[in-house]
N, C-alpha and C. Protein backbone atom coordinates (compact mmCIF):
# COMPACT_ATOMS: atom_id res chain seq x y z
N UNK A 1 28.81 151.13 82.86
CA UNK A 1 29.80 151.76 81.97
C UNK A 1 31.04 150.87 81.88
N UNK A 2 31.47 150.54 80.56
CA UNK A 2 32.61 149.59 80.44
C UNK A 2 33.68 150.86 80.91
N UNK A 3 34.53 149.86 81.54
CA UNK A 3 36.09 150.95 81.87
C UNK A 3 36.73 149.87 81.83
N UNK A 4 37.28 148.75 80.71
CA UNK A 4 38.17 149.15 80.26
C UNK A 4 39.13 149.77 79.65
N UNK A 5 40.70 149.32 80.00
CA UNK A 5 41.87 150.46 79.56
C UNK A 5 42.17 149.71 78.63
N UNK A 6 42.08 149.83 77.60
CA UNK A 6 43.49 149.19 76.45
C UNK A 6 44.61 150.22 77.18
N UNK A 7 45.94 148.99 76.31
CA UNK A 7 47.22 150.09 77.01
C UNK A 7 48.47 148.95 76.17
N UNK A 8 48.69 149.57 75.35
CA UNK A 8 49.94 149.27 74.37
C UNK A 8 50.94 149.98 74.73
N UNK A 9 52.29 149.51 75.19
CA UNK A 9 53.79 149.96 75.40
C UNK A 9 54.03 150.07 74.08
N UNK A 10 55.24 151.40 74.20
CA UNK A 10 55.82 151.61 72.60
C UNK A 10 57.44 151.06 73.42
N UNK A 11 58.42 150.84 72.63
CA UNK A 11 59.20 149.34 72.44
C UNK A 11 60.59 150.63 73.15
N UNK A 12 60.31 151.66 72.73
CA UNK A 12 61.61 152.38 73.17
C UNK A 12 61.41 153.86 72.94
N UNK A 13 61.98 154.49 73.87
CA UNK A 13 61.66 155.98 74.14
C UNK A 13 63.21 156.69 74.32
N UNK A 14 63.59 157.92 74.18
CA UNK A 14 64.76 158.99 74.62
C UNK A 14 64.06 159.97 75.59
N UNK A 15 64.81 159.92 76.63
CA UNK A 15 64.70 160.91 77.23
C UNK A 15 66.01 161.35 77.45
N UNK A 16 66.01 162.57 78.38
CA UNK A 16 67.21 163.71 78.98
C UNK A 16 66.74 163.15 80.36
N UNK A 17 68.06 163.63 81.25
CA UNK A 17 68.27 163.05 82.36
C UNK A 17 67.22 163.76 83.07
N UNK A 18 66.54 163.08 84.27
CA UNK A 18 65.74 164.12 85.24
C UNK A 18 64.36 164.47 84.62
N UNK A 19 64.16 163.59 83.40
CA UNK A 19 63.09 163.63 82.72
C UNK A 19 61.76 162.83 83.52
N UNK A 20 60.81 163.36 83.64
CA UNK A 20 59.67 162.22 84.34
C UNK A 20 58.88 161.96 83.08
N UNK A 21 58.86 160.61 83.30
CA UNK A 21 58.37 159.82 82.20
C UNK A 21 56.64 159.68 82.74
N UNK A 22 55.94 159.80 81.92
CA UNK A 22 54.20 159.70 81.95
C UNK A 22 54.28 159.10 81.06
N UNK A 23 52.59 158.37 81.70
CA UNK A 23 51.93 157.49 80.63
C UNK A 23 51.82 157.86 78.97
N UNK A 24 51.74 158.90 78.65
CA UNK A 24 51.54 159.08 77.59
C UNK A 24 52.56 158.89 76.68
N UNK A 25 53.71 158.66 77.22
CA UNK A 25 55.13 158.94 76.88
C UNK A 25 55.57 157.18 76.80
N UNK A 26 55.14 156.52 76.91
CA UNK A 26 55.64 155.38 76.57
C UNK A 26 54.22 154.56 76.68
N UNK A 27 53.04 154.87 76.41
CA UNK A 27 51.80 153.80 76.11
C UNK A 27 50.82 154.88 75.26
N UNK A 28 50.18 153.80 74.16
CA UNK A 28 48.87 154.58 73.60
C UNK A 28 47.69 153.85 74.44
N UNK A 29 46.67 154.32 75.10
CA UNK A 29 45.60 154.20 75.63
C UNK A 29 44.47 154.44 75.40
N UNK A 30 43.75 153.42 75.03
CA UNK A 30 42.12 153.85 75.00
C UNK A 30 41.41 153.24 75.88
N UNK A 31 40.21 154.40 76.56
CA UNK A 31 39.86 154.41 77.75
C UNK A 31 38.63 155.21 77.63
N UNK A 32 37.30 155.09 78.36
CA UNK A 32 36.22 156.06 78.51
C UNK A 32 37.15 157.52 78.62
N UNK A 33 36.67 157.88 78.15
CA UNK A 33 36.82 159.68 77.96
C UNK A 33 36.96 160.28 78.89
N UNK A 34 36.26 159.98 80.35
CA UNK A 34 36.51 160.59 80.97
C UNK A 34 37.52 160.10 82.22
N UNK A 35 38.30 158.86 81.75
CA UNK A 35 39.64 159.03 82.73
C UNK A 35 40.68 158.98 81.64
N UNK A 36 40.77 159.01 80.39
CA UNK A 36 41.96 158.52 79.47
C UNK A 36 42.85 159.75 79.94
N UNK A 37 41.87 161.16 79.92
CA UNK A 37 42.88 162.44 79.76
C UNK A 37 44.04 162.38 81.34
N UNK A 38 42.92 161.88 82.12
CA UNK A 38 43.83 161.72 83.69
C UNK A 38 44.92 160.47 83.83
N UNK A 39 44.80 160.01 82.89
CA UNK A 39 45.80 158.54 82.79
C UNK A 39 46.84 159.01 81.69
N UNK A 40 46.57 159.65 81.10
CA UNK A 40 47.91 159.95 80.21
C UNK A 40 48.77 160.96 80.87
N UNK A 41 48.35 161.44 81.86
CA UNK A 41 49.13 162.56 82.45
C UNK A 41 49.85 162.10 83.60
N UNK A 42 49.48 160.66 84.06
CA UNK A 42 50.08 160.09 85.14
C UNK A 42 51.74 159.72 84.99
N UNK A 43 52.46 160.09 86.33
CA UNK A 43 53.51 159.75 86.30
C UNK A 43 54.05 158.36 86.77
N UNK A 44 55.13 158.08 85.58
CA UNK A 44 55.76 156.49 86.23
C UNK A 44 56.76 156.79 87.01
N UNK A 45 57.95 157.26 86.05
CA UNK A 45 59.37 157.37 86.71
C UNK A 45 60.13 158.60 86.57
N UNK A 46 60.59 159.04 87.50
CA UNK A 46 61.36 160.45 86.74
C UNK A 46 63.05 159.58 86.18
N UNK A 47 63.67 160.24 85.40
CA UNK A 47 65.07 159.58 85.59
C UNK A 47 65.45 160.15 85.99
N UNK A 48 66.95 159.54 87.11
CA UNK A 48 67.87 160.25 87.35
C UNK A 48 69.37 159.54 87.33
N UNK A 49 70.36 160.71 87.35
CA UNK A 49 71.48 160.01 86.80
C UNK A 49 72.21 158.25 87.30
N UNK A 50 71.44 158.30 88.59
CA UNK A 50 71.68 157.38 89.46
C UNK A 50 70.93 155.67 88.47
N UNK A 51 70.12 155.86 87.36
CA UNK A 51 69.61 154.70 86.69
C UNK A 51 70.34 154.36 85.77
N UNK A 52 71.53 155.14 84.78
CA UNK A 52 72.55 154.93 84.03
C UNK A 52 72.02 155.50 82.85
N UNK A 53 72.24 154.29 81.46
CA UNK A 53 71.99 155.03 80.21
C UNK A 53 70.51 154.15 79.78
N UNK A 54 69.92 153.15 80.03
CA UNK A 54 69.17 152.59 80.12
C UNK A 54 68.37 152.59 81.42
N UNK A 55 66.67 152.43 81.19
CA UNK A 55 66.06 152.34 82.43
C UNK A 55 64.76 151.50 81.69
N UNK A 56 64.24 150.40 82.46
CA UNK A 56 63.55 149.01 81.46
C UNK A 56 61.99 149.47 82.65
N UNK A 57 60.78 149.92 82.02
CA UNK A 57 59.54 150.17 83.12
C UNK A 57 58.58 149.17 82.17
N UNK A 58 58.45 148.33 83.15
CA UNK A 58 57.66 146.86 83.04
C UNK A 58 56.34 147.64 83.35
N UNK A 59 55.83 146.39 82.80
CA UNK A 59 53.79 146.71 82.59
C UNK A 59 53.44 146.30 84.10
N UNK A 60 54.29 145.93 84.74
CA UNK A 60 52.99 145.38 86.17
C UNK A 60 53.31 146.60 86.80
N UNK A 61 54.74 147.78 86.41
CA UNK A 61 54.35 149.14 87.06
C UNK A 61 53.37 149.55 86.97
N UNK A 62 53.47 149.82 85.68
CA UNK A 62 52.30 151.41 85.09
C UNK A 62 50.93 150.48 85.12
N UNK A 63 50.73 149.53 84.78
CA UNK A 63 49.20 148.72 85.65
C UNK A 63 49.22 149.17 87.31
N UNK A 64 50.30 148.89 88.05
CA UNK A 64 50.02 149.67 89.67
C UNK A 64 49.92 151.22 89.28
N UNK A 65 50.48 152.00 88.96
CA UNK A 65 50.33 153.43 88.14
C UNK A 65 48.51 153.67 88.27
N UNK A 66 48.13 153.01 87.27
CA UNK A 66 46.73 152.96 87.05
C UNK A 66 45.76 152.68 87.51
N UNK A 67 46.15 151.34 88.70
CA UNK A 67 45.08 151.39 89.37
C UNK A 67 45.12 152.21 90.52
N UNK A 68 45.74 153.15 91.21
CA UNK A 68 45.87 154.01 91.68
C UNK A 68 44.64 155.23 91.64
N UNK A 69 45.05 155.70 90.31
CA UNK A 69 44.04 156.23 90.13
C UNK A 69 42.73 155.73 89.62
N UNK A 70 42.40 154.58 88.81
CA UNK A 70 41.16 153.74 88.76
C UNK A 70 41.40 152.59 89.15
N UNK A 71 41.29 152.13 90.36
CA UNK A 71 41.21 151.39 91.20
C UNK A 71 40.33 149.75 90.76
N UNK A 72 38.79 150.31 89.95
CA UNK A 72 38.19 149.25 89.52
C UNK A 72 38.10 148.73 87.77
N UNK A 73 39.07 149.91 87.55
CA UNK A 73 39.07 149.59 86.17
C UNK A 73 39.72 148.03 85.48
N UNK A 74 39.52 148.01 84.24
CA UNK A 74 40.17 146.08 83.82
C UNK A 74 40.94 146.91 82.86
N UNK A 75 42.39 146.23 83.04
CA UNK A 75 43.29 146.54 82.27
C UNK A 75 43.75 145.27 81.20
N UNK A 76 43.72 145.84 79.72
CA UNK A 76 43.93 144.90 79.30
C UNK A 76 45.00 145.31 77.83
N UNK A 77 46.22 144.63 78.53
CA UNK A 77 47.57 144.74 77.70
C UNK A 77 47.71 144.10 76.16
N UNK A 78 48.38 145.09 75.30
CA UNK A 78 48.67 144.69 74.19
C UNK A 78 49.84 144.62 73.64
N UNK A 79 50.73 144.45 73.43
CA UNK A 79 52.26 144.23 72.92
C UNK A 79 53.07 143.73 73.73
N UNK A 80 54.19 145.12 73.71
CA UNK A 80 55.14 144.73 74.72
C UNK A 80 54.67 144.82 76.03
N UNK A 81 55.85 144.06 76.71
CA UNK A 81 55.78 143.79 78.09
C UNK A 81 56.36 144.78 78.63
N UNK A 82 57.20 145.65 78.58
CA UNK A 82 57.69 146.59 78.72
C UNK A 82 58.42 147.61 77.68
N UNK A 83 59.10 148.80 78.15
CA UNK A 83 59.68 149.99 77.44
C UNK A 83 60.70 150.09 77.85
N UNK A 84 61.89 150.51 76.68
CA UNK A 84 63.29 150.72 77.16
C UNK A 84 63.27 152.26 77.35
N UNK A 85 63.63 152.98 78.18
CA UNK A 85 63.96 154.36 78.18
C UNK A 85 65.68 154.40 77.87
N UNK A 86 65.73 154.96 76.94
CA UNK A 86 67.39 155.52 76.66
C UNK A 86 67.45 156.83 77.09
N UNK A 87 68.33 157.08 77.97
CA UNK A 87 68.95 158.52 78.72
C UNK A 87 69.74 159.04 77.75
N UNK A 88 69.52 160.19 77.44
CA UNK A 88 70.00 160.86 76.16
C UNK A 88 71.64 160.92 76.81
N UNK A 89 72.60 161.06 76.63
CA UNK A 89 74.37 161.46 77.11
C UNK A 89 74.16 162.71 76.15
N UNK A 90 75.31 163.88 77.23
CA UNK A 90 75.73 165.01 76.23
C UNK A 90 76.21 164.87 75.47
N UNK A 91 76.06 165.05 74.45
CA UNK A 91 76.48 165.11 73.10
C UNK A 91 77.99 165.67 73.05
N UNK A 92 78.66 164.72 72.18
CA UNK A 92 80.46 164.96 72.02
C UNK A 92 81.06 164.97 70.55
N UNK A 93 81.35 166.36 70.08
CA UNK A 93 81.76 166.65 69.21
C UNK A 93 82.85 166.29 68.87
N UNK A 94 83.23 165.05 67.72
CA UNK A 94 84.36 164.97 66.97
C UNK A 94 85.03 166.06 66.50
N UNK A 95 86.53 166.16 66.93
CA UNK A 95 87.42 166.95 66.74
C UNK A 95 88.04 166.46 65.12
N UNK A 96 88.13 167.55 64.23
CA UNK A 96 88.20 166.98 63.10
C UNK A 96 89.68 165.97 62.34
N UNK A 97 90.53 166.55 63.48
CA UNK A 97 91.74 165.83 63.08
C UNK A 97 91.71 164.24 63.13
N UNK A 98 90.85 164.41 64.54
CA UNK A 98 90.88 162.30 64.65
C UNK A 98 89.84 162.07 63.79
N UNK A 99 88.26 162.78 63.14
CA UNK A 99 87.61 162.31 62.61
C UNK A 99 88.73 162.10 60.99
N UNK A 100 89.56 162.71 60.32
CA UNK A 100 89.91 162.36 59.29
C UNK A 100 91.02 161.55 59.37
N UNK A 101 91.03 160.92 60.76
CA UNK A 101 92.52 160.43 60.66
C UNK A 101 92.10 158.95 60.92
N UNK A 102 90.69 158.61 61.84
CA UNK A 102 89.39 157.19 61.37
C UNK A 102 89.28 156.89 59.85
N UNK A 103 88.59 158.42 59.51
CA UNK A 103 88.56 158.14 57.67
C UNK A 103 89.48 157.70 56.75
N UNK A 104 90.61 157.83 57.20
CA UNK A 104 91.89 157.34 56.53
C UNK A 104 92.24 156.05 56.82
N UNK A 105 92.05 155.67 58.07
CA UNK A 105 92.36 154.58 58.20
C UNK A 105 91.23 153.52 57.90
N UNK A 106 90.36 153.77 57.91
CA UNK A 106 89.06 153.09 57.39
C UNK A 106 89.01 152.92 55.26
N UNK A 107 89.85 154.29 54.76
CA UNK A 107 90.35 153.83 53.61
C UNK A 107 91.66 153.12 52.85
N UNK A 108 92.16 153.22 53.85
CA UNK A 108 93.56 152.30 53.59
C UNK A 108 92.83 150.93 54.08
N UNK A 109 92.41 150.75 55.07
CA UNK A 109 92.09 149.04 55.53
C UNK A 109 91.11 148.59 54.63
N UNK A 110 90.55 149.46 53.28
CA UNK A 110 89.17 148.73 52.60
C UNK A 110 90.32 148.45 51.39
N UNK A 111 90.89 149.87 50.88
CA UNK A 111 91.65 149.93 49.73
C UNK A 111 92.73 148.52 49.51
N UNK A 112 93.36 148.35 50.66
CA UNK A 112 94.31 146.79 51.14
C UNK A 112 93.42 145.57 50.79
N UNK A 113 92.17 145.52 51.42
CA UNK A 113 91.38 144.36 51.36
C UNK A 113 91.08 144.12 49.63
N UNK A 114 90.64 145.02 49.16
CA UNK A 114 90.50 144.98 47.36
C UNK A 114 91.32 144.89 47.02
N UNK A 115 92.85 144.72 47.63
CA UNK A 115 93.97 144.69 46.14
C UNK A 115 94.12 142.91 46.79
N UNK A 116 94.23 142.67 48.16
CA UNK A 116 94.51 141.45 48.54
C UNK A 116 93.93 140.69 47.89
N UNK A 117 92.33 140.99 47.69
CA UNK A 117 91.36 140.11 47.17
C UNK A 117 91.86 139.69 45.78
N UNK A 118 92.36 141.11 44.93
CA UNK A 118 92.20 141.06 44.11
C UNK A 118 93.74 140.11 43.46
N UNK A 119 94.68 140.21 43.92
CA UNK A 119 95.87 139.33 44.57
C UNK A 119 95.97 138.02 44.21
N UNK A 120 94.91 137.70 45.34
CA UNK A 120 94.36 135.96 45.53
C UNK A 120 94.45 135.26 44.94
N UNK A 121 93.24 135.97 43.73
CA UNK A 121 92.64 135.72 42.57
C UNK A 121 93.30 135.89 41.04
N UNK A 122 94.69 136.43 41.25
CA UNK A 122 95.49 137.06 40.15
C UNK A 122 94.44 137.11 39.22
N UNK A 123 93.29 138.66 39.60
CA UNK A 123 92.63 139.37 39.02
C UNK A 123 93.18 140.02 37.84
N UNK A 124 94.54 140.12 38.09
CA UNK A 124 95.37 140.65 36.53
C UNK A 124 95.10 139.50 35.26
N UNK A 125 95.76 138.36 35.44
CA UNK A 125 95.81 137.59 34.63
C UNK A 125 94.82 136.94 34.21
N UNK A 126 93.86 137.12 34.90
CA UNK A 126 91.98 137.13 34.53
C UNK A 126 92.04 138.40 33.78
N UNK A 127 92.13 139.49 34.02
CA UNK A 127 91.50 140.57 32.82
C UNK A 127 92.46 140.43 31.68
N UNK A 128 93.90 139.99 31.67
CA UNK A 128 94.56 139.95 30.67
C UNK A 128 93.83 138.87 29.45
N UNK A 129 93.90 137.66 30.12
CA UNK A 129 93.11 136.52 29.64
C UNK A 129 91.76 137.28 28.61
N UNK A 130 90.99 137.56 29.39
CA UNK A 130 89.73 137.98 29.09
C UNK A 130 89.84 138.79 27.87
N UNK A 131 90.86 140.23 28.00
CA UNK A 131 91.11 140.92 27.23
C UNK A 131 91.57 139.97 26.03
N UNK A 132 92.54 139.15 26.10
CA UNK A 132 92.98 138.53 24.60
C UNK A 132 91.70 137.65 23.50
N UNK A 133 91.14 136.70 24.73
CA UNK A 133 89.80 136.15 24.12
C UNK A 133 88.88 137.35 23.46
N UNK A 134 89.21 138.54 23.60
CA UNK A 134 87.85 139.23 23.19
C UNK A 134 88.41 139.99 22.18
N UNK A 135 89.47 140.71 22.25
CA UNK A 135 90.62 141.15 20.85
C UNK A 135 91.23 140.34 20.11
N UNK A 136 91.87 139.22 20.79
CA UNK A 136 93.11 139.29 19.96
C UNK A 136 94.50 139.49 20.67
N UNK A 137 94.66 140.24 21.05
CA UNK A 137 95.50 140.98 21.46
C UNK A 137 95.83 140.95 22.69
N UNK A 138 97.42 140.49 22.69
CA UNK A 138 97.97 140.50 24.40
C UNK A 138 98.64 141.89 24.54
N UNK A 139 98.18 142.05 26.14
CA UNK A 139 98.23 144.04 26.66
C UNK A 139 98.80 143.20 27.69
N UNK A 140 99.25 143.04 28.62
CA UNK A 140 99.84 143.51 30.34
C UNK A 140 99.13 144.51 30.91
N UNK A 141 98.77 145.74 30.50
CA UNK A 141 97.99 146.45 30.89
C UNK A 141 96.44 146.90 29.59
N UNK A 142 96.41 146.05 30.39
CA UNK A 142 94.26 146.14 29.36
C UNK A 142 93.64 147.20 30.03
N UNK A 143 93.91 148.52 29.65
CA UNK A 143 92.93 149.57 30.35
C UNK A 143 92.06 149.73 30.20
N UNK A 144 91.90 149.21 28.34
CA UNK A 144 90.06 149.32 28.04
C UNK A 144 89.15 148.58 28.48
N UNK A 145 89.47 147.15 29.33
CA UNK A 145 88.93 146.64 30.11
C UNK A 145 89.52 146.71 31.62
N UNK A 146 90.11 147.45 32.23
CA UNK A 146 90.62 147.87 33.97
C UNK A 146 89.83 149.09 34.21
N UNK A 147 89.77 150.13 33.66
CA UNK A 147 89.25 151.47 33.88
C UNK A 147 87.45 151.12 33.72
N UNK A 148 86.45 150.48 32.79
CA UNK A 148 85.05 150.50 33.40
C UNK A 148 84.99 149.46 34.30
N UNK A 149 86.36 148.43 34.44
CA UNK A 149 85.52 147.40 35.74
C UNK A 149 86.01 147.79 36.98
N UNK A 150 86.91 148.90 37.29
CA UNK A 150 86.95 150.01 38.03
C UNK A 150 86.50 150.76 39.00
N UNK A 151 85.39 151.59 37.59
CA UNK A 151 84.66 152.67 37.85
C UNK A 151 83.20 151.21 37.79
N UNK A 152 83.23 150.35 37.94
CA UNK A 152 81.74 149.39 38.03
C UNK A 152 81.68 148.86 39.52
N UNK A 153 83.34 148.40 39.96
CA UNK A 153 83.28 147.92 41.46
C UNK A 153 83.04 149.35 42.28
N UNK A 154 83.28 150.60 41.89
CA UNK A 154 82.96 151.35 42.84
C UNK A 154 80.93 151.28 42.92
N UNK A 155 80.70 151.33 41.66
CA UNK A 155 79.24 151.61 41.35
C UNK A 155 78.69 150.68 41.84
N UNK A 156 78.92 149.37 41.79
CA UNK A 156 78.73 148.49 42.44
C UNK A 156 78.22 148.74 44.21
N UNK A 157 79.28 148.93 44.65
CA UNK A 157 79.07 149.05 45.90
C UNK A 157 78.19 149.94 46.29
N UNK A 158 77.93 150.93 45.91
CA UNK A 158 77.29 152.11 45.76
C UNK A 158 75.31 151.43 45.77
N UNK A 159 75.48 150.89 44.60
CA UNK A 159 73.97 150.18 44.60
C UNK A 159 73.70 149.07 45.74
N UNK A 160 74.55 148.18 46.00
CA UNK A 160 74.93 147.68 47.04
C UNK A 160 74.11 148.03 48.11
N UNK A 161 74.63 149.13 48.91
CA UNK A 161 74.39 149.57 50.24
C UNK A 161 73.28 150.55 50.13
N UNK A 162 72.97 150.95 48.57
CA UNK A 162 71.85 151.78 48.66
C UNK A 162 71.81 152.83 48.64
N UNK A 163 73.39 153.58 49.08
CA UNK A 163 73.27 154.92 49.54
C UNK A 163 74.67 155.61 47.95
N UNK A 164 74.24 156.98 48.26
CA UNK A 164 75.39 157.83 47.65
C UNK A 164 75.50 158.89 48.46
N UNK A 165 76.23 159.27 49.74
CA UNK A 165 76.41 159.91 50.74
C UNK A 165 75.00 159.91 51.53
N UNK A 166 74.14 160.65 51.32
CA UNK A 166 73.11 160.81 52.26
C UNK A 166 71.84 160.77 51.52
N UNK A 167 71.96 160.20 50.04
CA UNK A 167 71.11 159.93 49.29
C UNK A 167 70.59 158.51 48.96
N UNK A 168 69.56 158.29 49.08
CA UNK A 168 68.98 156.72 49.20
C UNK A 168 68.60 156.33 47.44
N UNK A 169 68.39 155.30 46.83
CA UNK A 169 68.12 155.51 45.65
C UNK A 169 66.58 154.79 45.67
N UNK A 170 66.26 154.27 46.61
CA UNK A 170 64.90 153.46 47.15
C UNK A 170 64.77 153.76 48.52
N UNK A 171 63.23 152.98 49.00
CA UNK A 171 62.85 152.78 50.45
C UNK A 171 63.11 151.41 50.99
N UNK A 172 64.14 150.46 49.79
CA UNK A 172 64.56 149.07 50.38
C UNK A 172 65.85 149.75 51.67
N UNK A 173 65.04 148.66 52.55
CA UNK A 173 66.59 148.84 53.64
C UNK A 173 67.89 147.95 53.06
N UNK A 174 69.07 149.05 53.37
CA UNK A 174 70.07 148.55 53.18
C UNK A 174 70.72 146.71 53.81
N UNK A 175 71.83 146.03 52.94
CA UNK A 175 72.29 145.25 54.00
C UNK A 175 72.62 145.32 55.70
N UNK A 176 73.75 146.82 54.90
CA UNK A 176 74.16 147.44 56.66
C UNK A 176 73.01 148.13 57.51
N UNK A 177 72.07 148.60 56.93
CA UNK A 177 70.80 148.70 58.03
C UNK A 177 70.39 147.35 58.56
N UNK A 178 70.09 146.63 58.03
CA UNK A 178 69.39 145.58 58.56
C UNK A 178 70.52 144.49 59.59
N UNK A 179 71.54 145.00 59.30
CA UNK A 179 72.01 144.41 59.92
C UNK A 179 72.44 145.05 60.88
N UNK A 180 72.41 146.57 61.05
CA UNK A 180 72.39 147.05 62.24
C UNK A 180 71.29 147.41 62.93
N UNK A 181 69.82 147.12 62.11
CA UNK A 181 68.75 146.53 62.87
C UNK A 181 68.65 145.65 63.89
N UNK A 182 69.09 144.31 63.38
CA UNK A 182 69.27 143.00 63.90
C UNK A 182 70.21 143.43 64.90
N UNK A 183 70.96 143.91 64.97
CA UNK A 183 71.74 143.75 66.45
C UNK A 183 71.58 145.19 67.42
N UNK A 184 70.59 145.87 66.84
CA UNK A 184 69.60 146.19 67.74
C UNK A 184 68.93 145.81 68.80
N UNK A 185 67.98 145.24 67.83
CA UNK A 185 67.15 144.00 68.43
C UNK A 185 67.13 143.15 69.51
N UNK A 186 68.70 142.40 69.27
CA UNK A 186 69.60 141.51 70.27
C UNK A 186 69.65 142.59 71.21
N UNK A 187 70.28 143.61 71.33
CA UNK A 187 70.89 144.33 72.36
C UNK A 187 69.42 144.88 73.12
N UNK A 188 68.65 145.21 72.05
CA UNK A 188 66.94 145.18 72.95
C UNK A 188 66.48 144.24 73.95
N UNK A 189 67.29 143.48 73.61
CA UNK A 189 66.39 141.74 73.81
C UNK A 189 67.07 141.67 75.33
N UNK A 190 68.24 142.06 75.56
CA UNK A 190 69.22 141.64 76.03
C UNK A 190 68.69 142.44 77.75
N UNK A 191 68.46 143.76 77.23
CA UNK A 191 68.47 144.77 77.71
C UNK A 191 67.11 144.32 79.09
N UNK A 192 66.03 144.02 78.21
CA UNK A 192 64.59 143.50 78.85
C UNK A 192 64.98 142.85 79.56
N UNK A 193 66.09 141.86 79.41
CA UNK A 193 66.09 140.34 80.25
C UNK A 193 67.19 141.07 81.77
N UNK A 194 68.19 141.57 81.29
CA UNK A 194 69.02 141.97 81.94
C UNK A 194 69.08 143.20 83.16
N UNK A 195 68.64 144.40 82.29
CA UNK A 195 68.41 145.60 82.93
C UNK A 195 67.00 145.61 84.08
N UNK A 196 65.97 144.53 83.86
CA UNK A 196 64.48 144.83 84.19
C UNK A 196 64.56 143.93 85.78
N UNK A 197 64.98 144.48 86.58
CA UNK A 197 65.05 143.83 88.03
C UNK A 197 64.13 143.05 88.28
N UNK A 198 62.87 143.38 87.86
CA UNK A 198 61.83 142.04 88.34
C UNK A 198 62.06 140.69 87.19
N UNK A 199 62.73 140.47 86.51
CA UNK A 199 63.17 139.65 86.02
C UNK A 199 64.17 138.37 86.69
N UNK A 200 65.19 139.33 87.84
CA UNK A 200 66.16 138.58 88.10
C UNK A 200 65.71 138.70 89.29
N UNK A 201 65.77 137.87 90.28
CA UNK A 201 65.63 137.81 91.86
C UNK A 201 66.33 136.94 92.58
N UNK A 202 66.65 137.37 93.68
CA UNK A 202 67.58 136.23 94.22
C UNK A 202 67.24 136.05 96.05
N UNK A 203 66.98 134.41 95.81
CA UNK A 203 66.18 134.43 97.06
C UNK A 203 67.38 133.57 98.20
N UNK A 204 67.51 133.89 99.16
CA UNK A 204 68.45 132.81 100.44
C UNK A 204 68.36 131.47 100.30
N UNK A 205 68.47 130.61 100.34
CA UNK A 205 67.50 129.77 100.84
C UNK A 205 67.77 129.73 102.47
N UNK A 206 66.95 129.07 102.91
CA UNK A 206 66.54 128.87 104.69
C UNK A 206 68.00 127.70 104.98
């Protein structure tokens, strides 16, 4: 009877504190039928507050995990090398005064940056310009061309990022997703090398 285990790590898991983490909970496994059900129920680690907000369970554990209970089985790994467990933190409700008083200041520091920009560039004397080449006619204030390029830089941005509050207009990921993908990633990356003790060792010398 073949007994091998396939055994694929999934890349990152949430738990709550005091949570015991099992196989099933951070690997998909295929296995003869009649140990898969006893291997998914096996325990690796419980957390406790004493591991922090991160806890990194490497494959040469849950391979000792396993042979434990199948002793002669061949284990044979597919992906990752390990799983990040994130420890869920209690949850902390923004008080609404500082949340609108971020929002404000997050619209004054964008609203500043667009007039600076726009400043720079004596964006006025560009639409004035523009406006005369296309009428005729010198304005100081060209509203029939200020008011749709306006209401276009807002729209603009809008298509931009993809979103209109909590509405997507596609399944393309945004710039700011992907870029808060990417430093995900890094901080994933970081995490494996850093957090995973059998990684780092430190020996005397004699």
């Amino acid at each position: 009877m073949d007994e091998t285990i396939y055994l694929r790590l999934r890349h990152r898991i949430r738990v709550n504190p005091g949570f015991t983490v099992k196989l099933s909970h951070i690997a998909q496994i295929h296995a003869p039928s009649g140990i898969q059900e006893t291997l998914l129920d096996t325990p690796v680690q419980t957390i406790s507050k004493a591991d922090g907000n991160t806890v990194v369970i490497d494959m040469m554990k849950i391979i000792s995990s396993i042979k434990k209970k199948v002793p002669d089985a061949a284990i044979s790994p597919v992906g990752p090398a390990a799983t990040i467990v994130e420890v869920a933190a209690k949850k902390r409700y923004l008080p609404i005064l500082f949340f609108m008083l971020i929002w404000i200041l997050l619209f004054l520091g964008s609203a500043l940056g667009i007039i600076n920009f726009h400043e720079d560039v004596d964006m006025r004397a560009a639409q004035e310009k523009i406006y005369y080449l296309i009428t005729g006619i010198r304005d100081n204030t060209p509203l029939m061309f200020q008011i749709p390029y306006t209401l276009g830089l807002g729209a603009g941005m809008v298509i931009f990022f993809n979103h209109a509050f909590k509405k997507k207009f596609n399944e393309e990921p945004s710039p700011l997703e992907v870029e808060i993908f990417n430093y995900q990633q890094d901080i994933d990356h970081y995490i494996l090398l850093n957090e995973n003790k059998e990684n780092m060792k430190h020996f005397d010398h004699p």
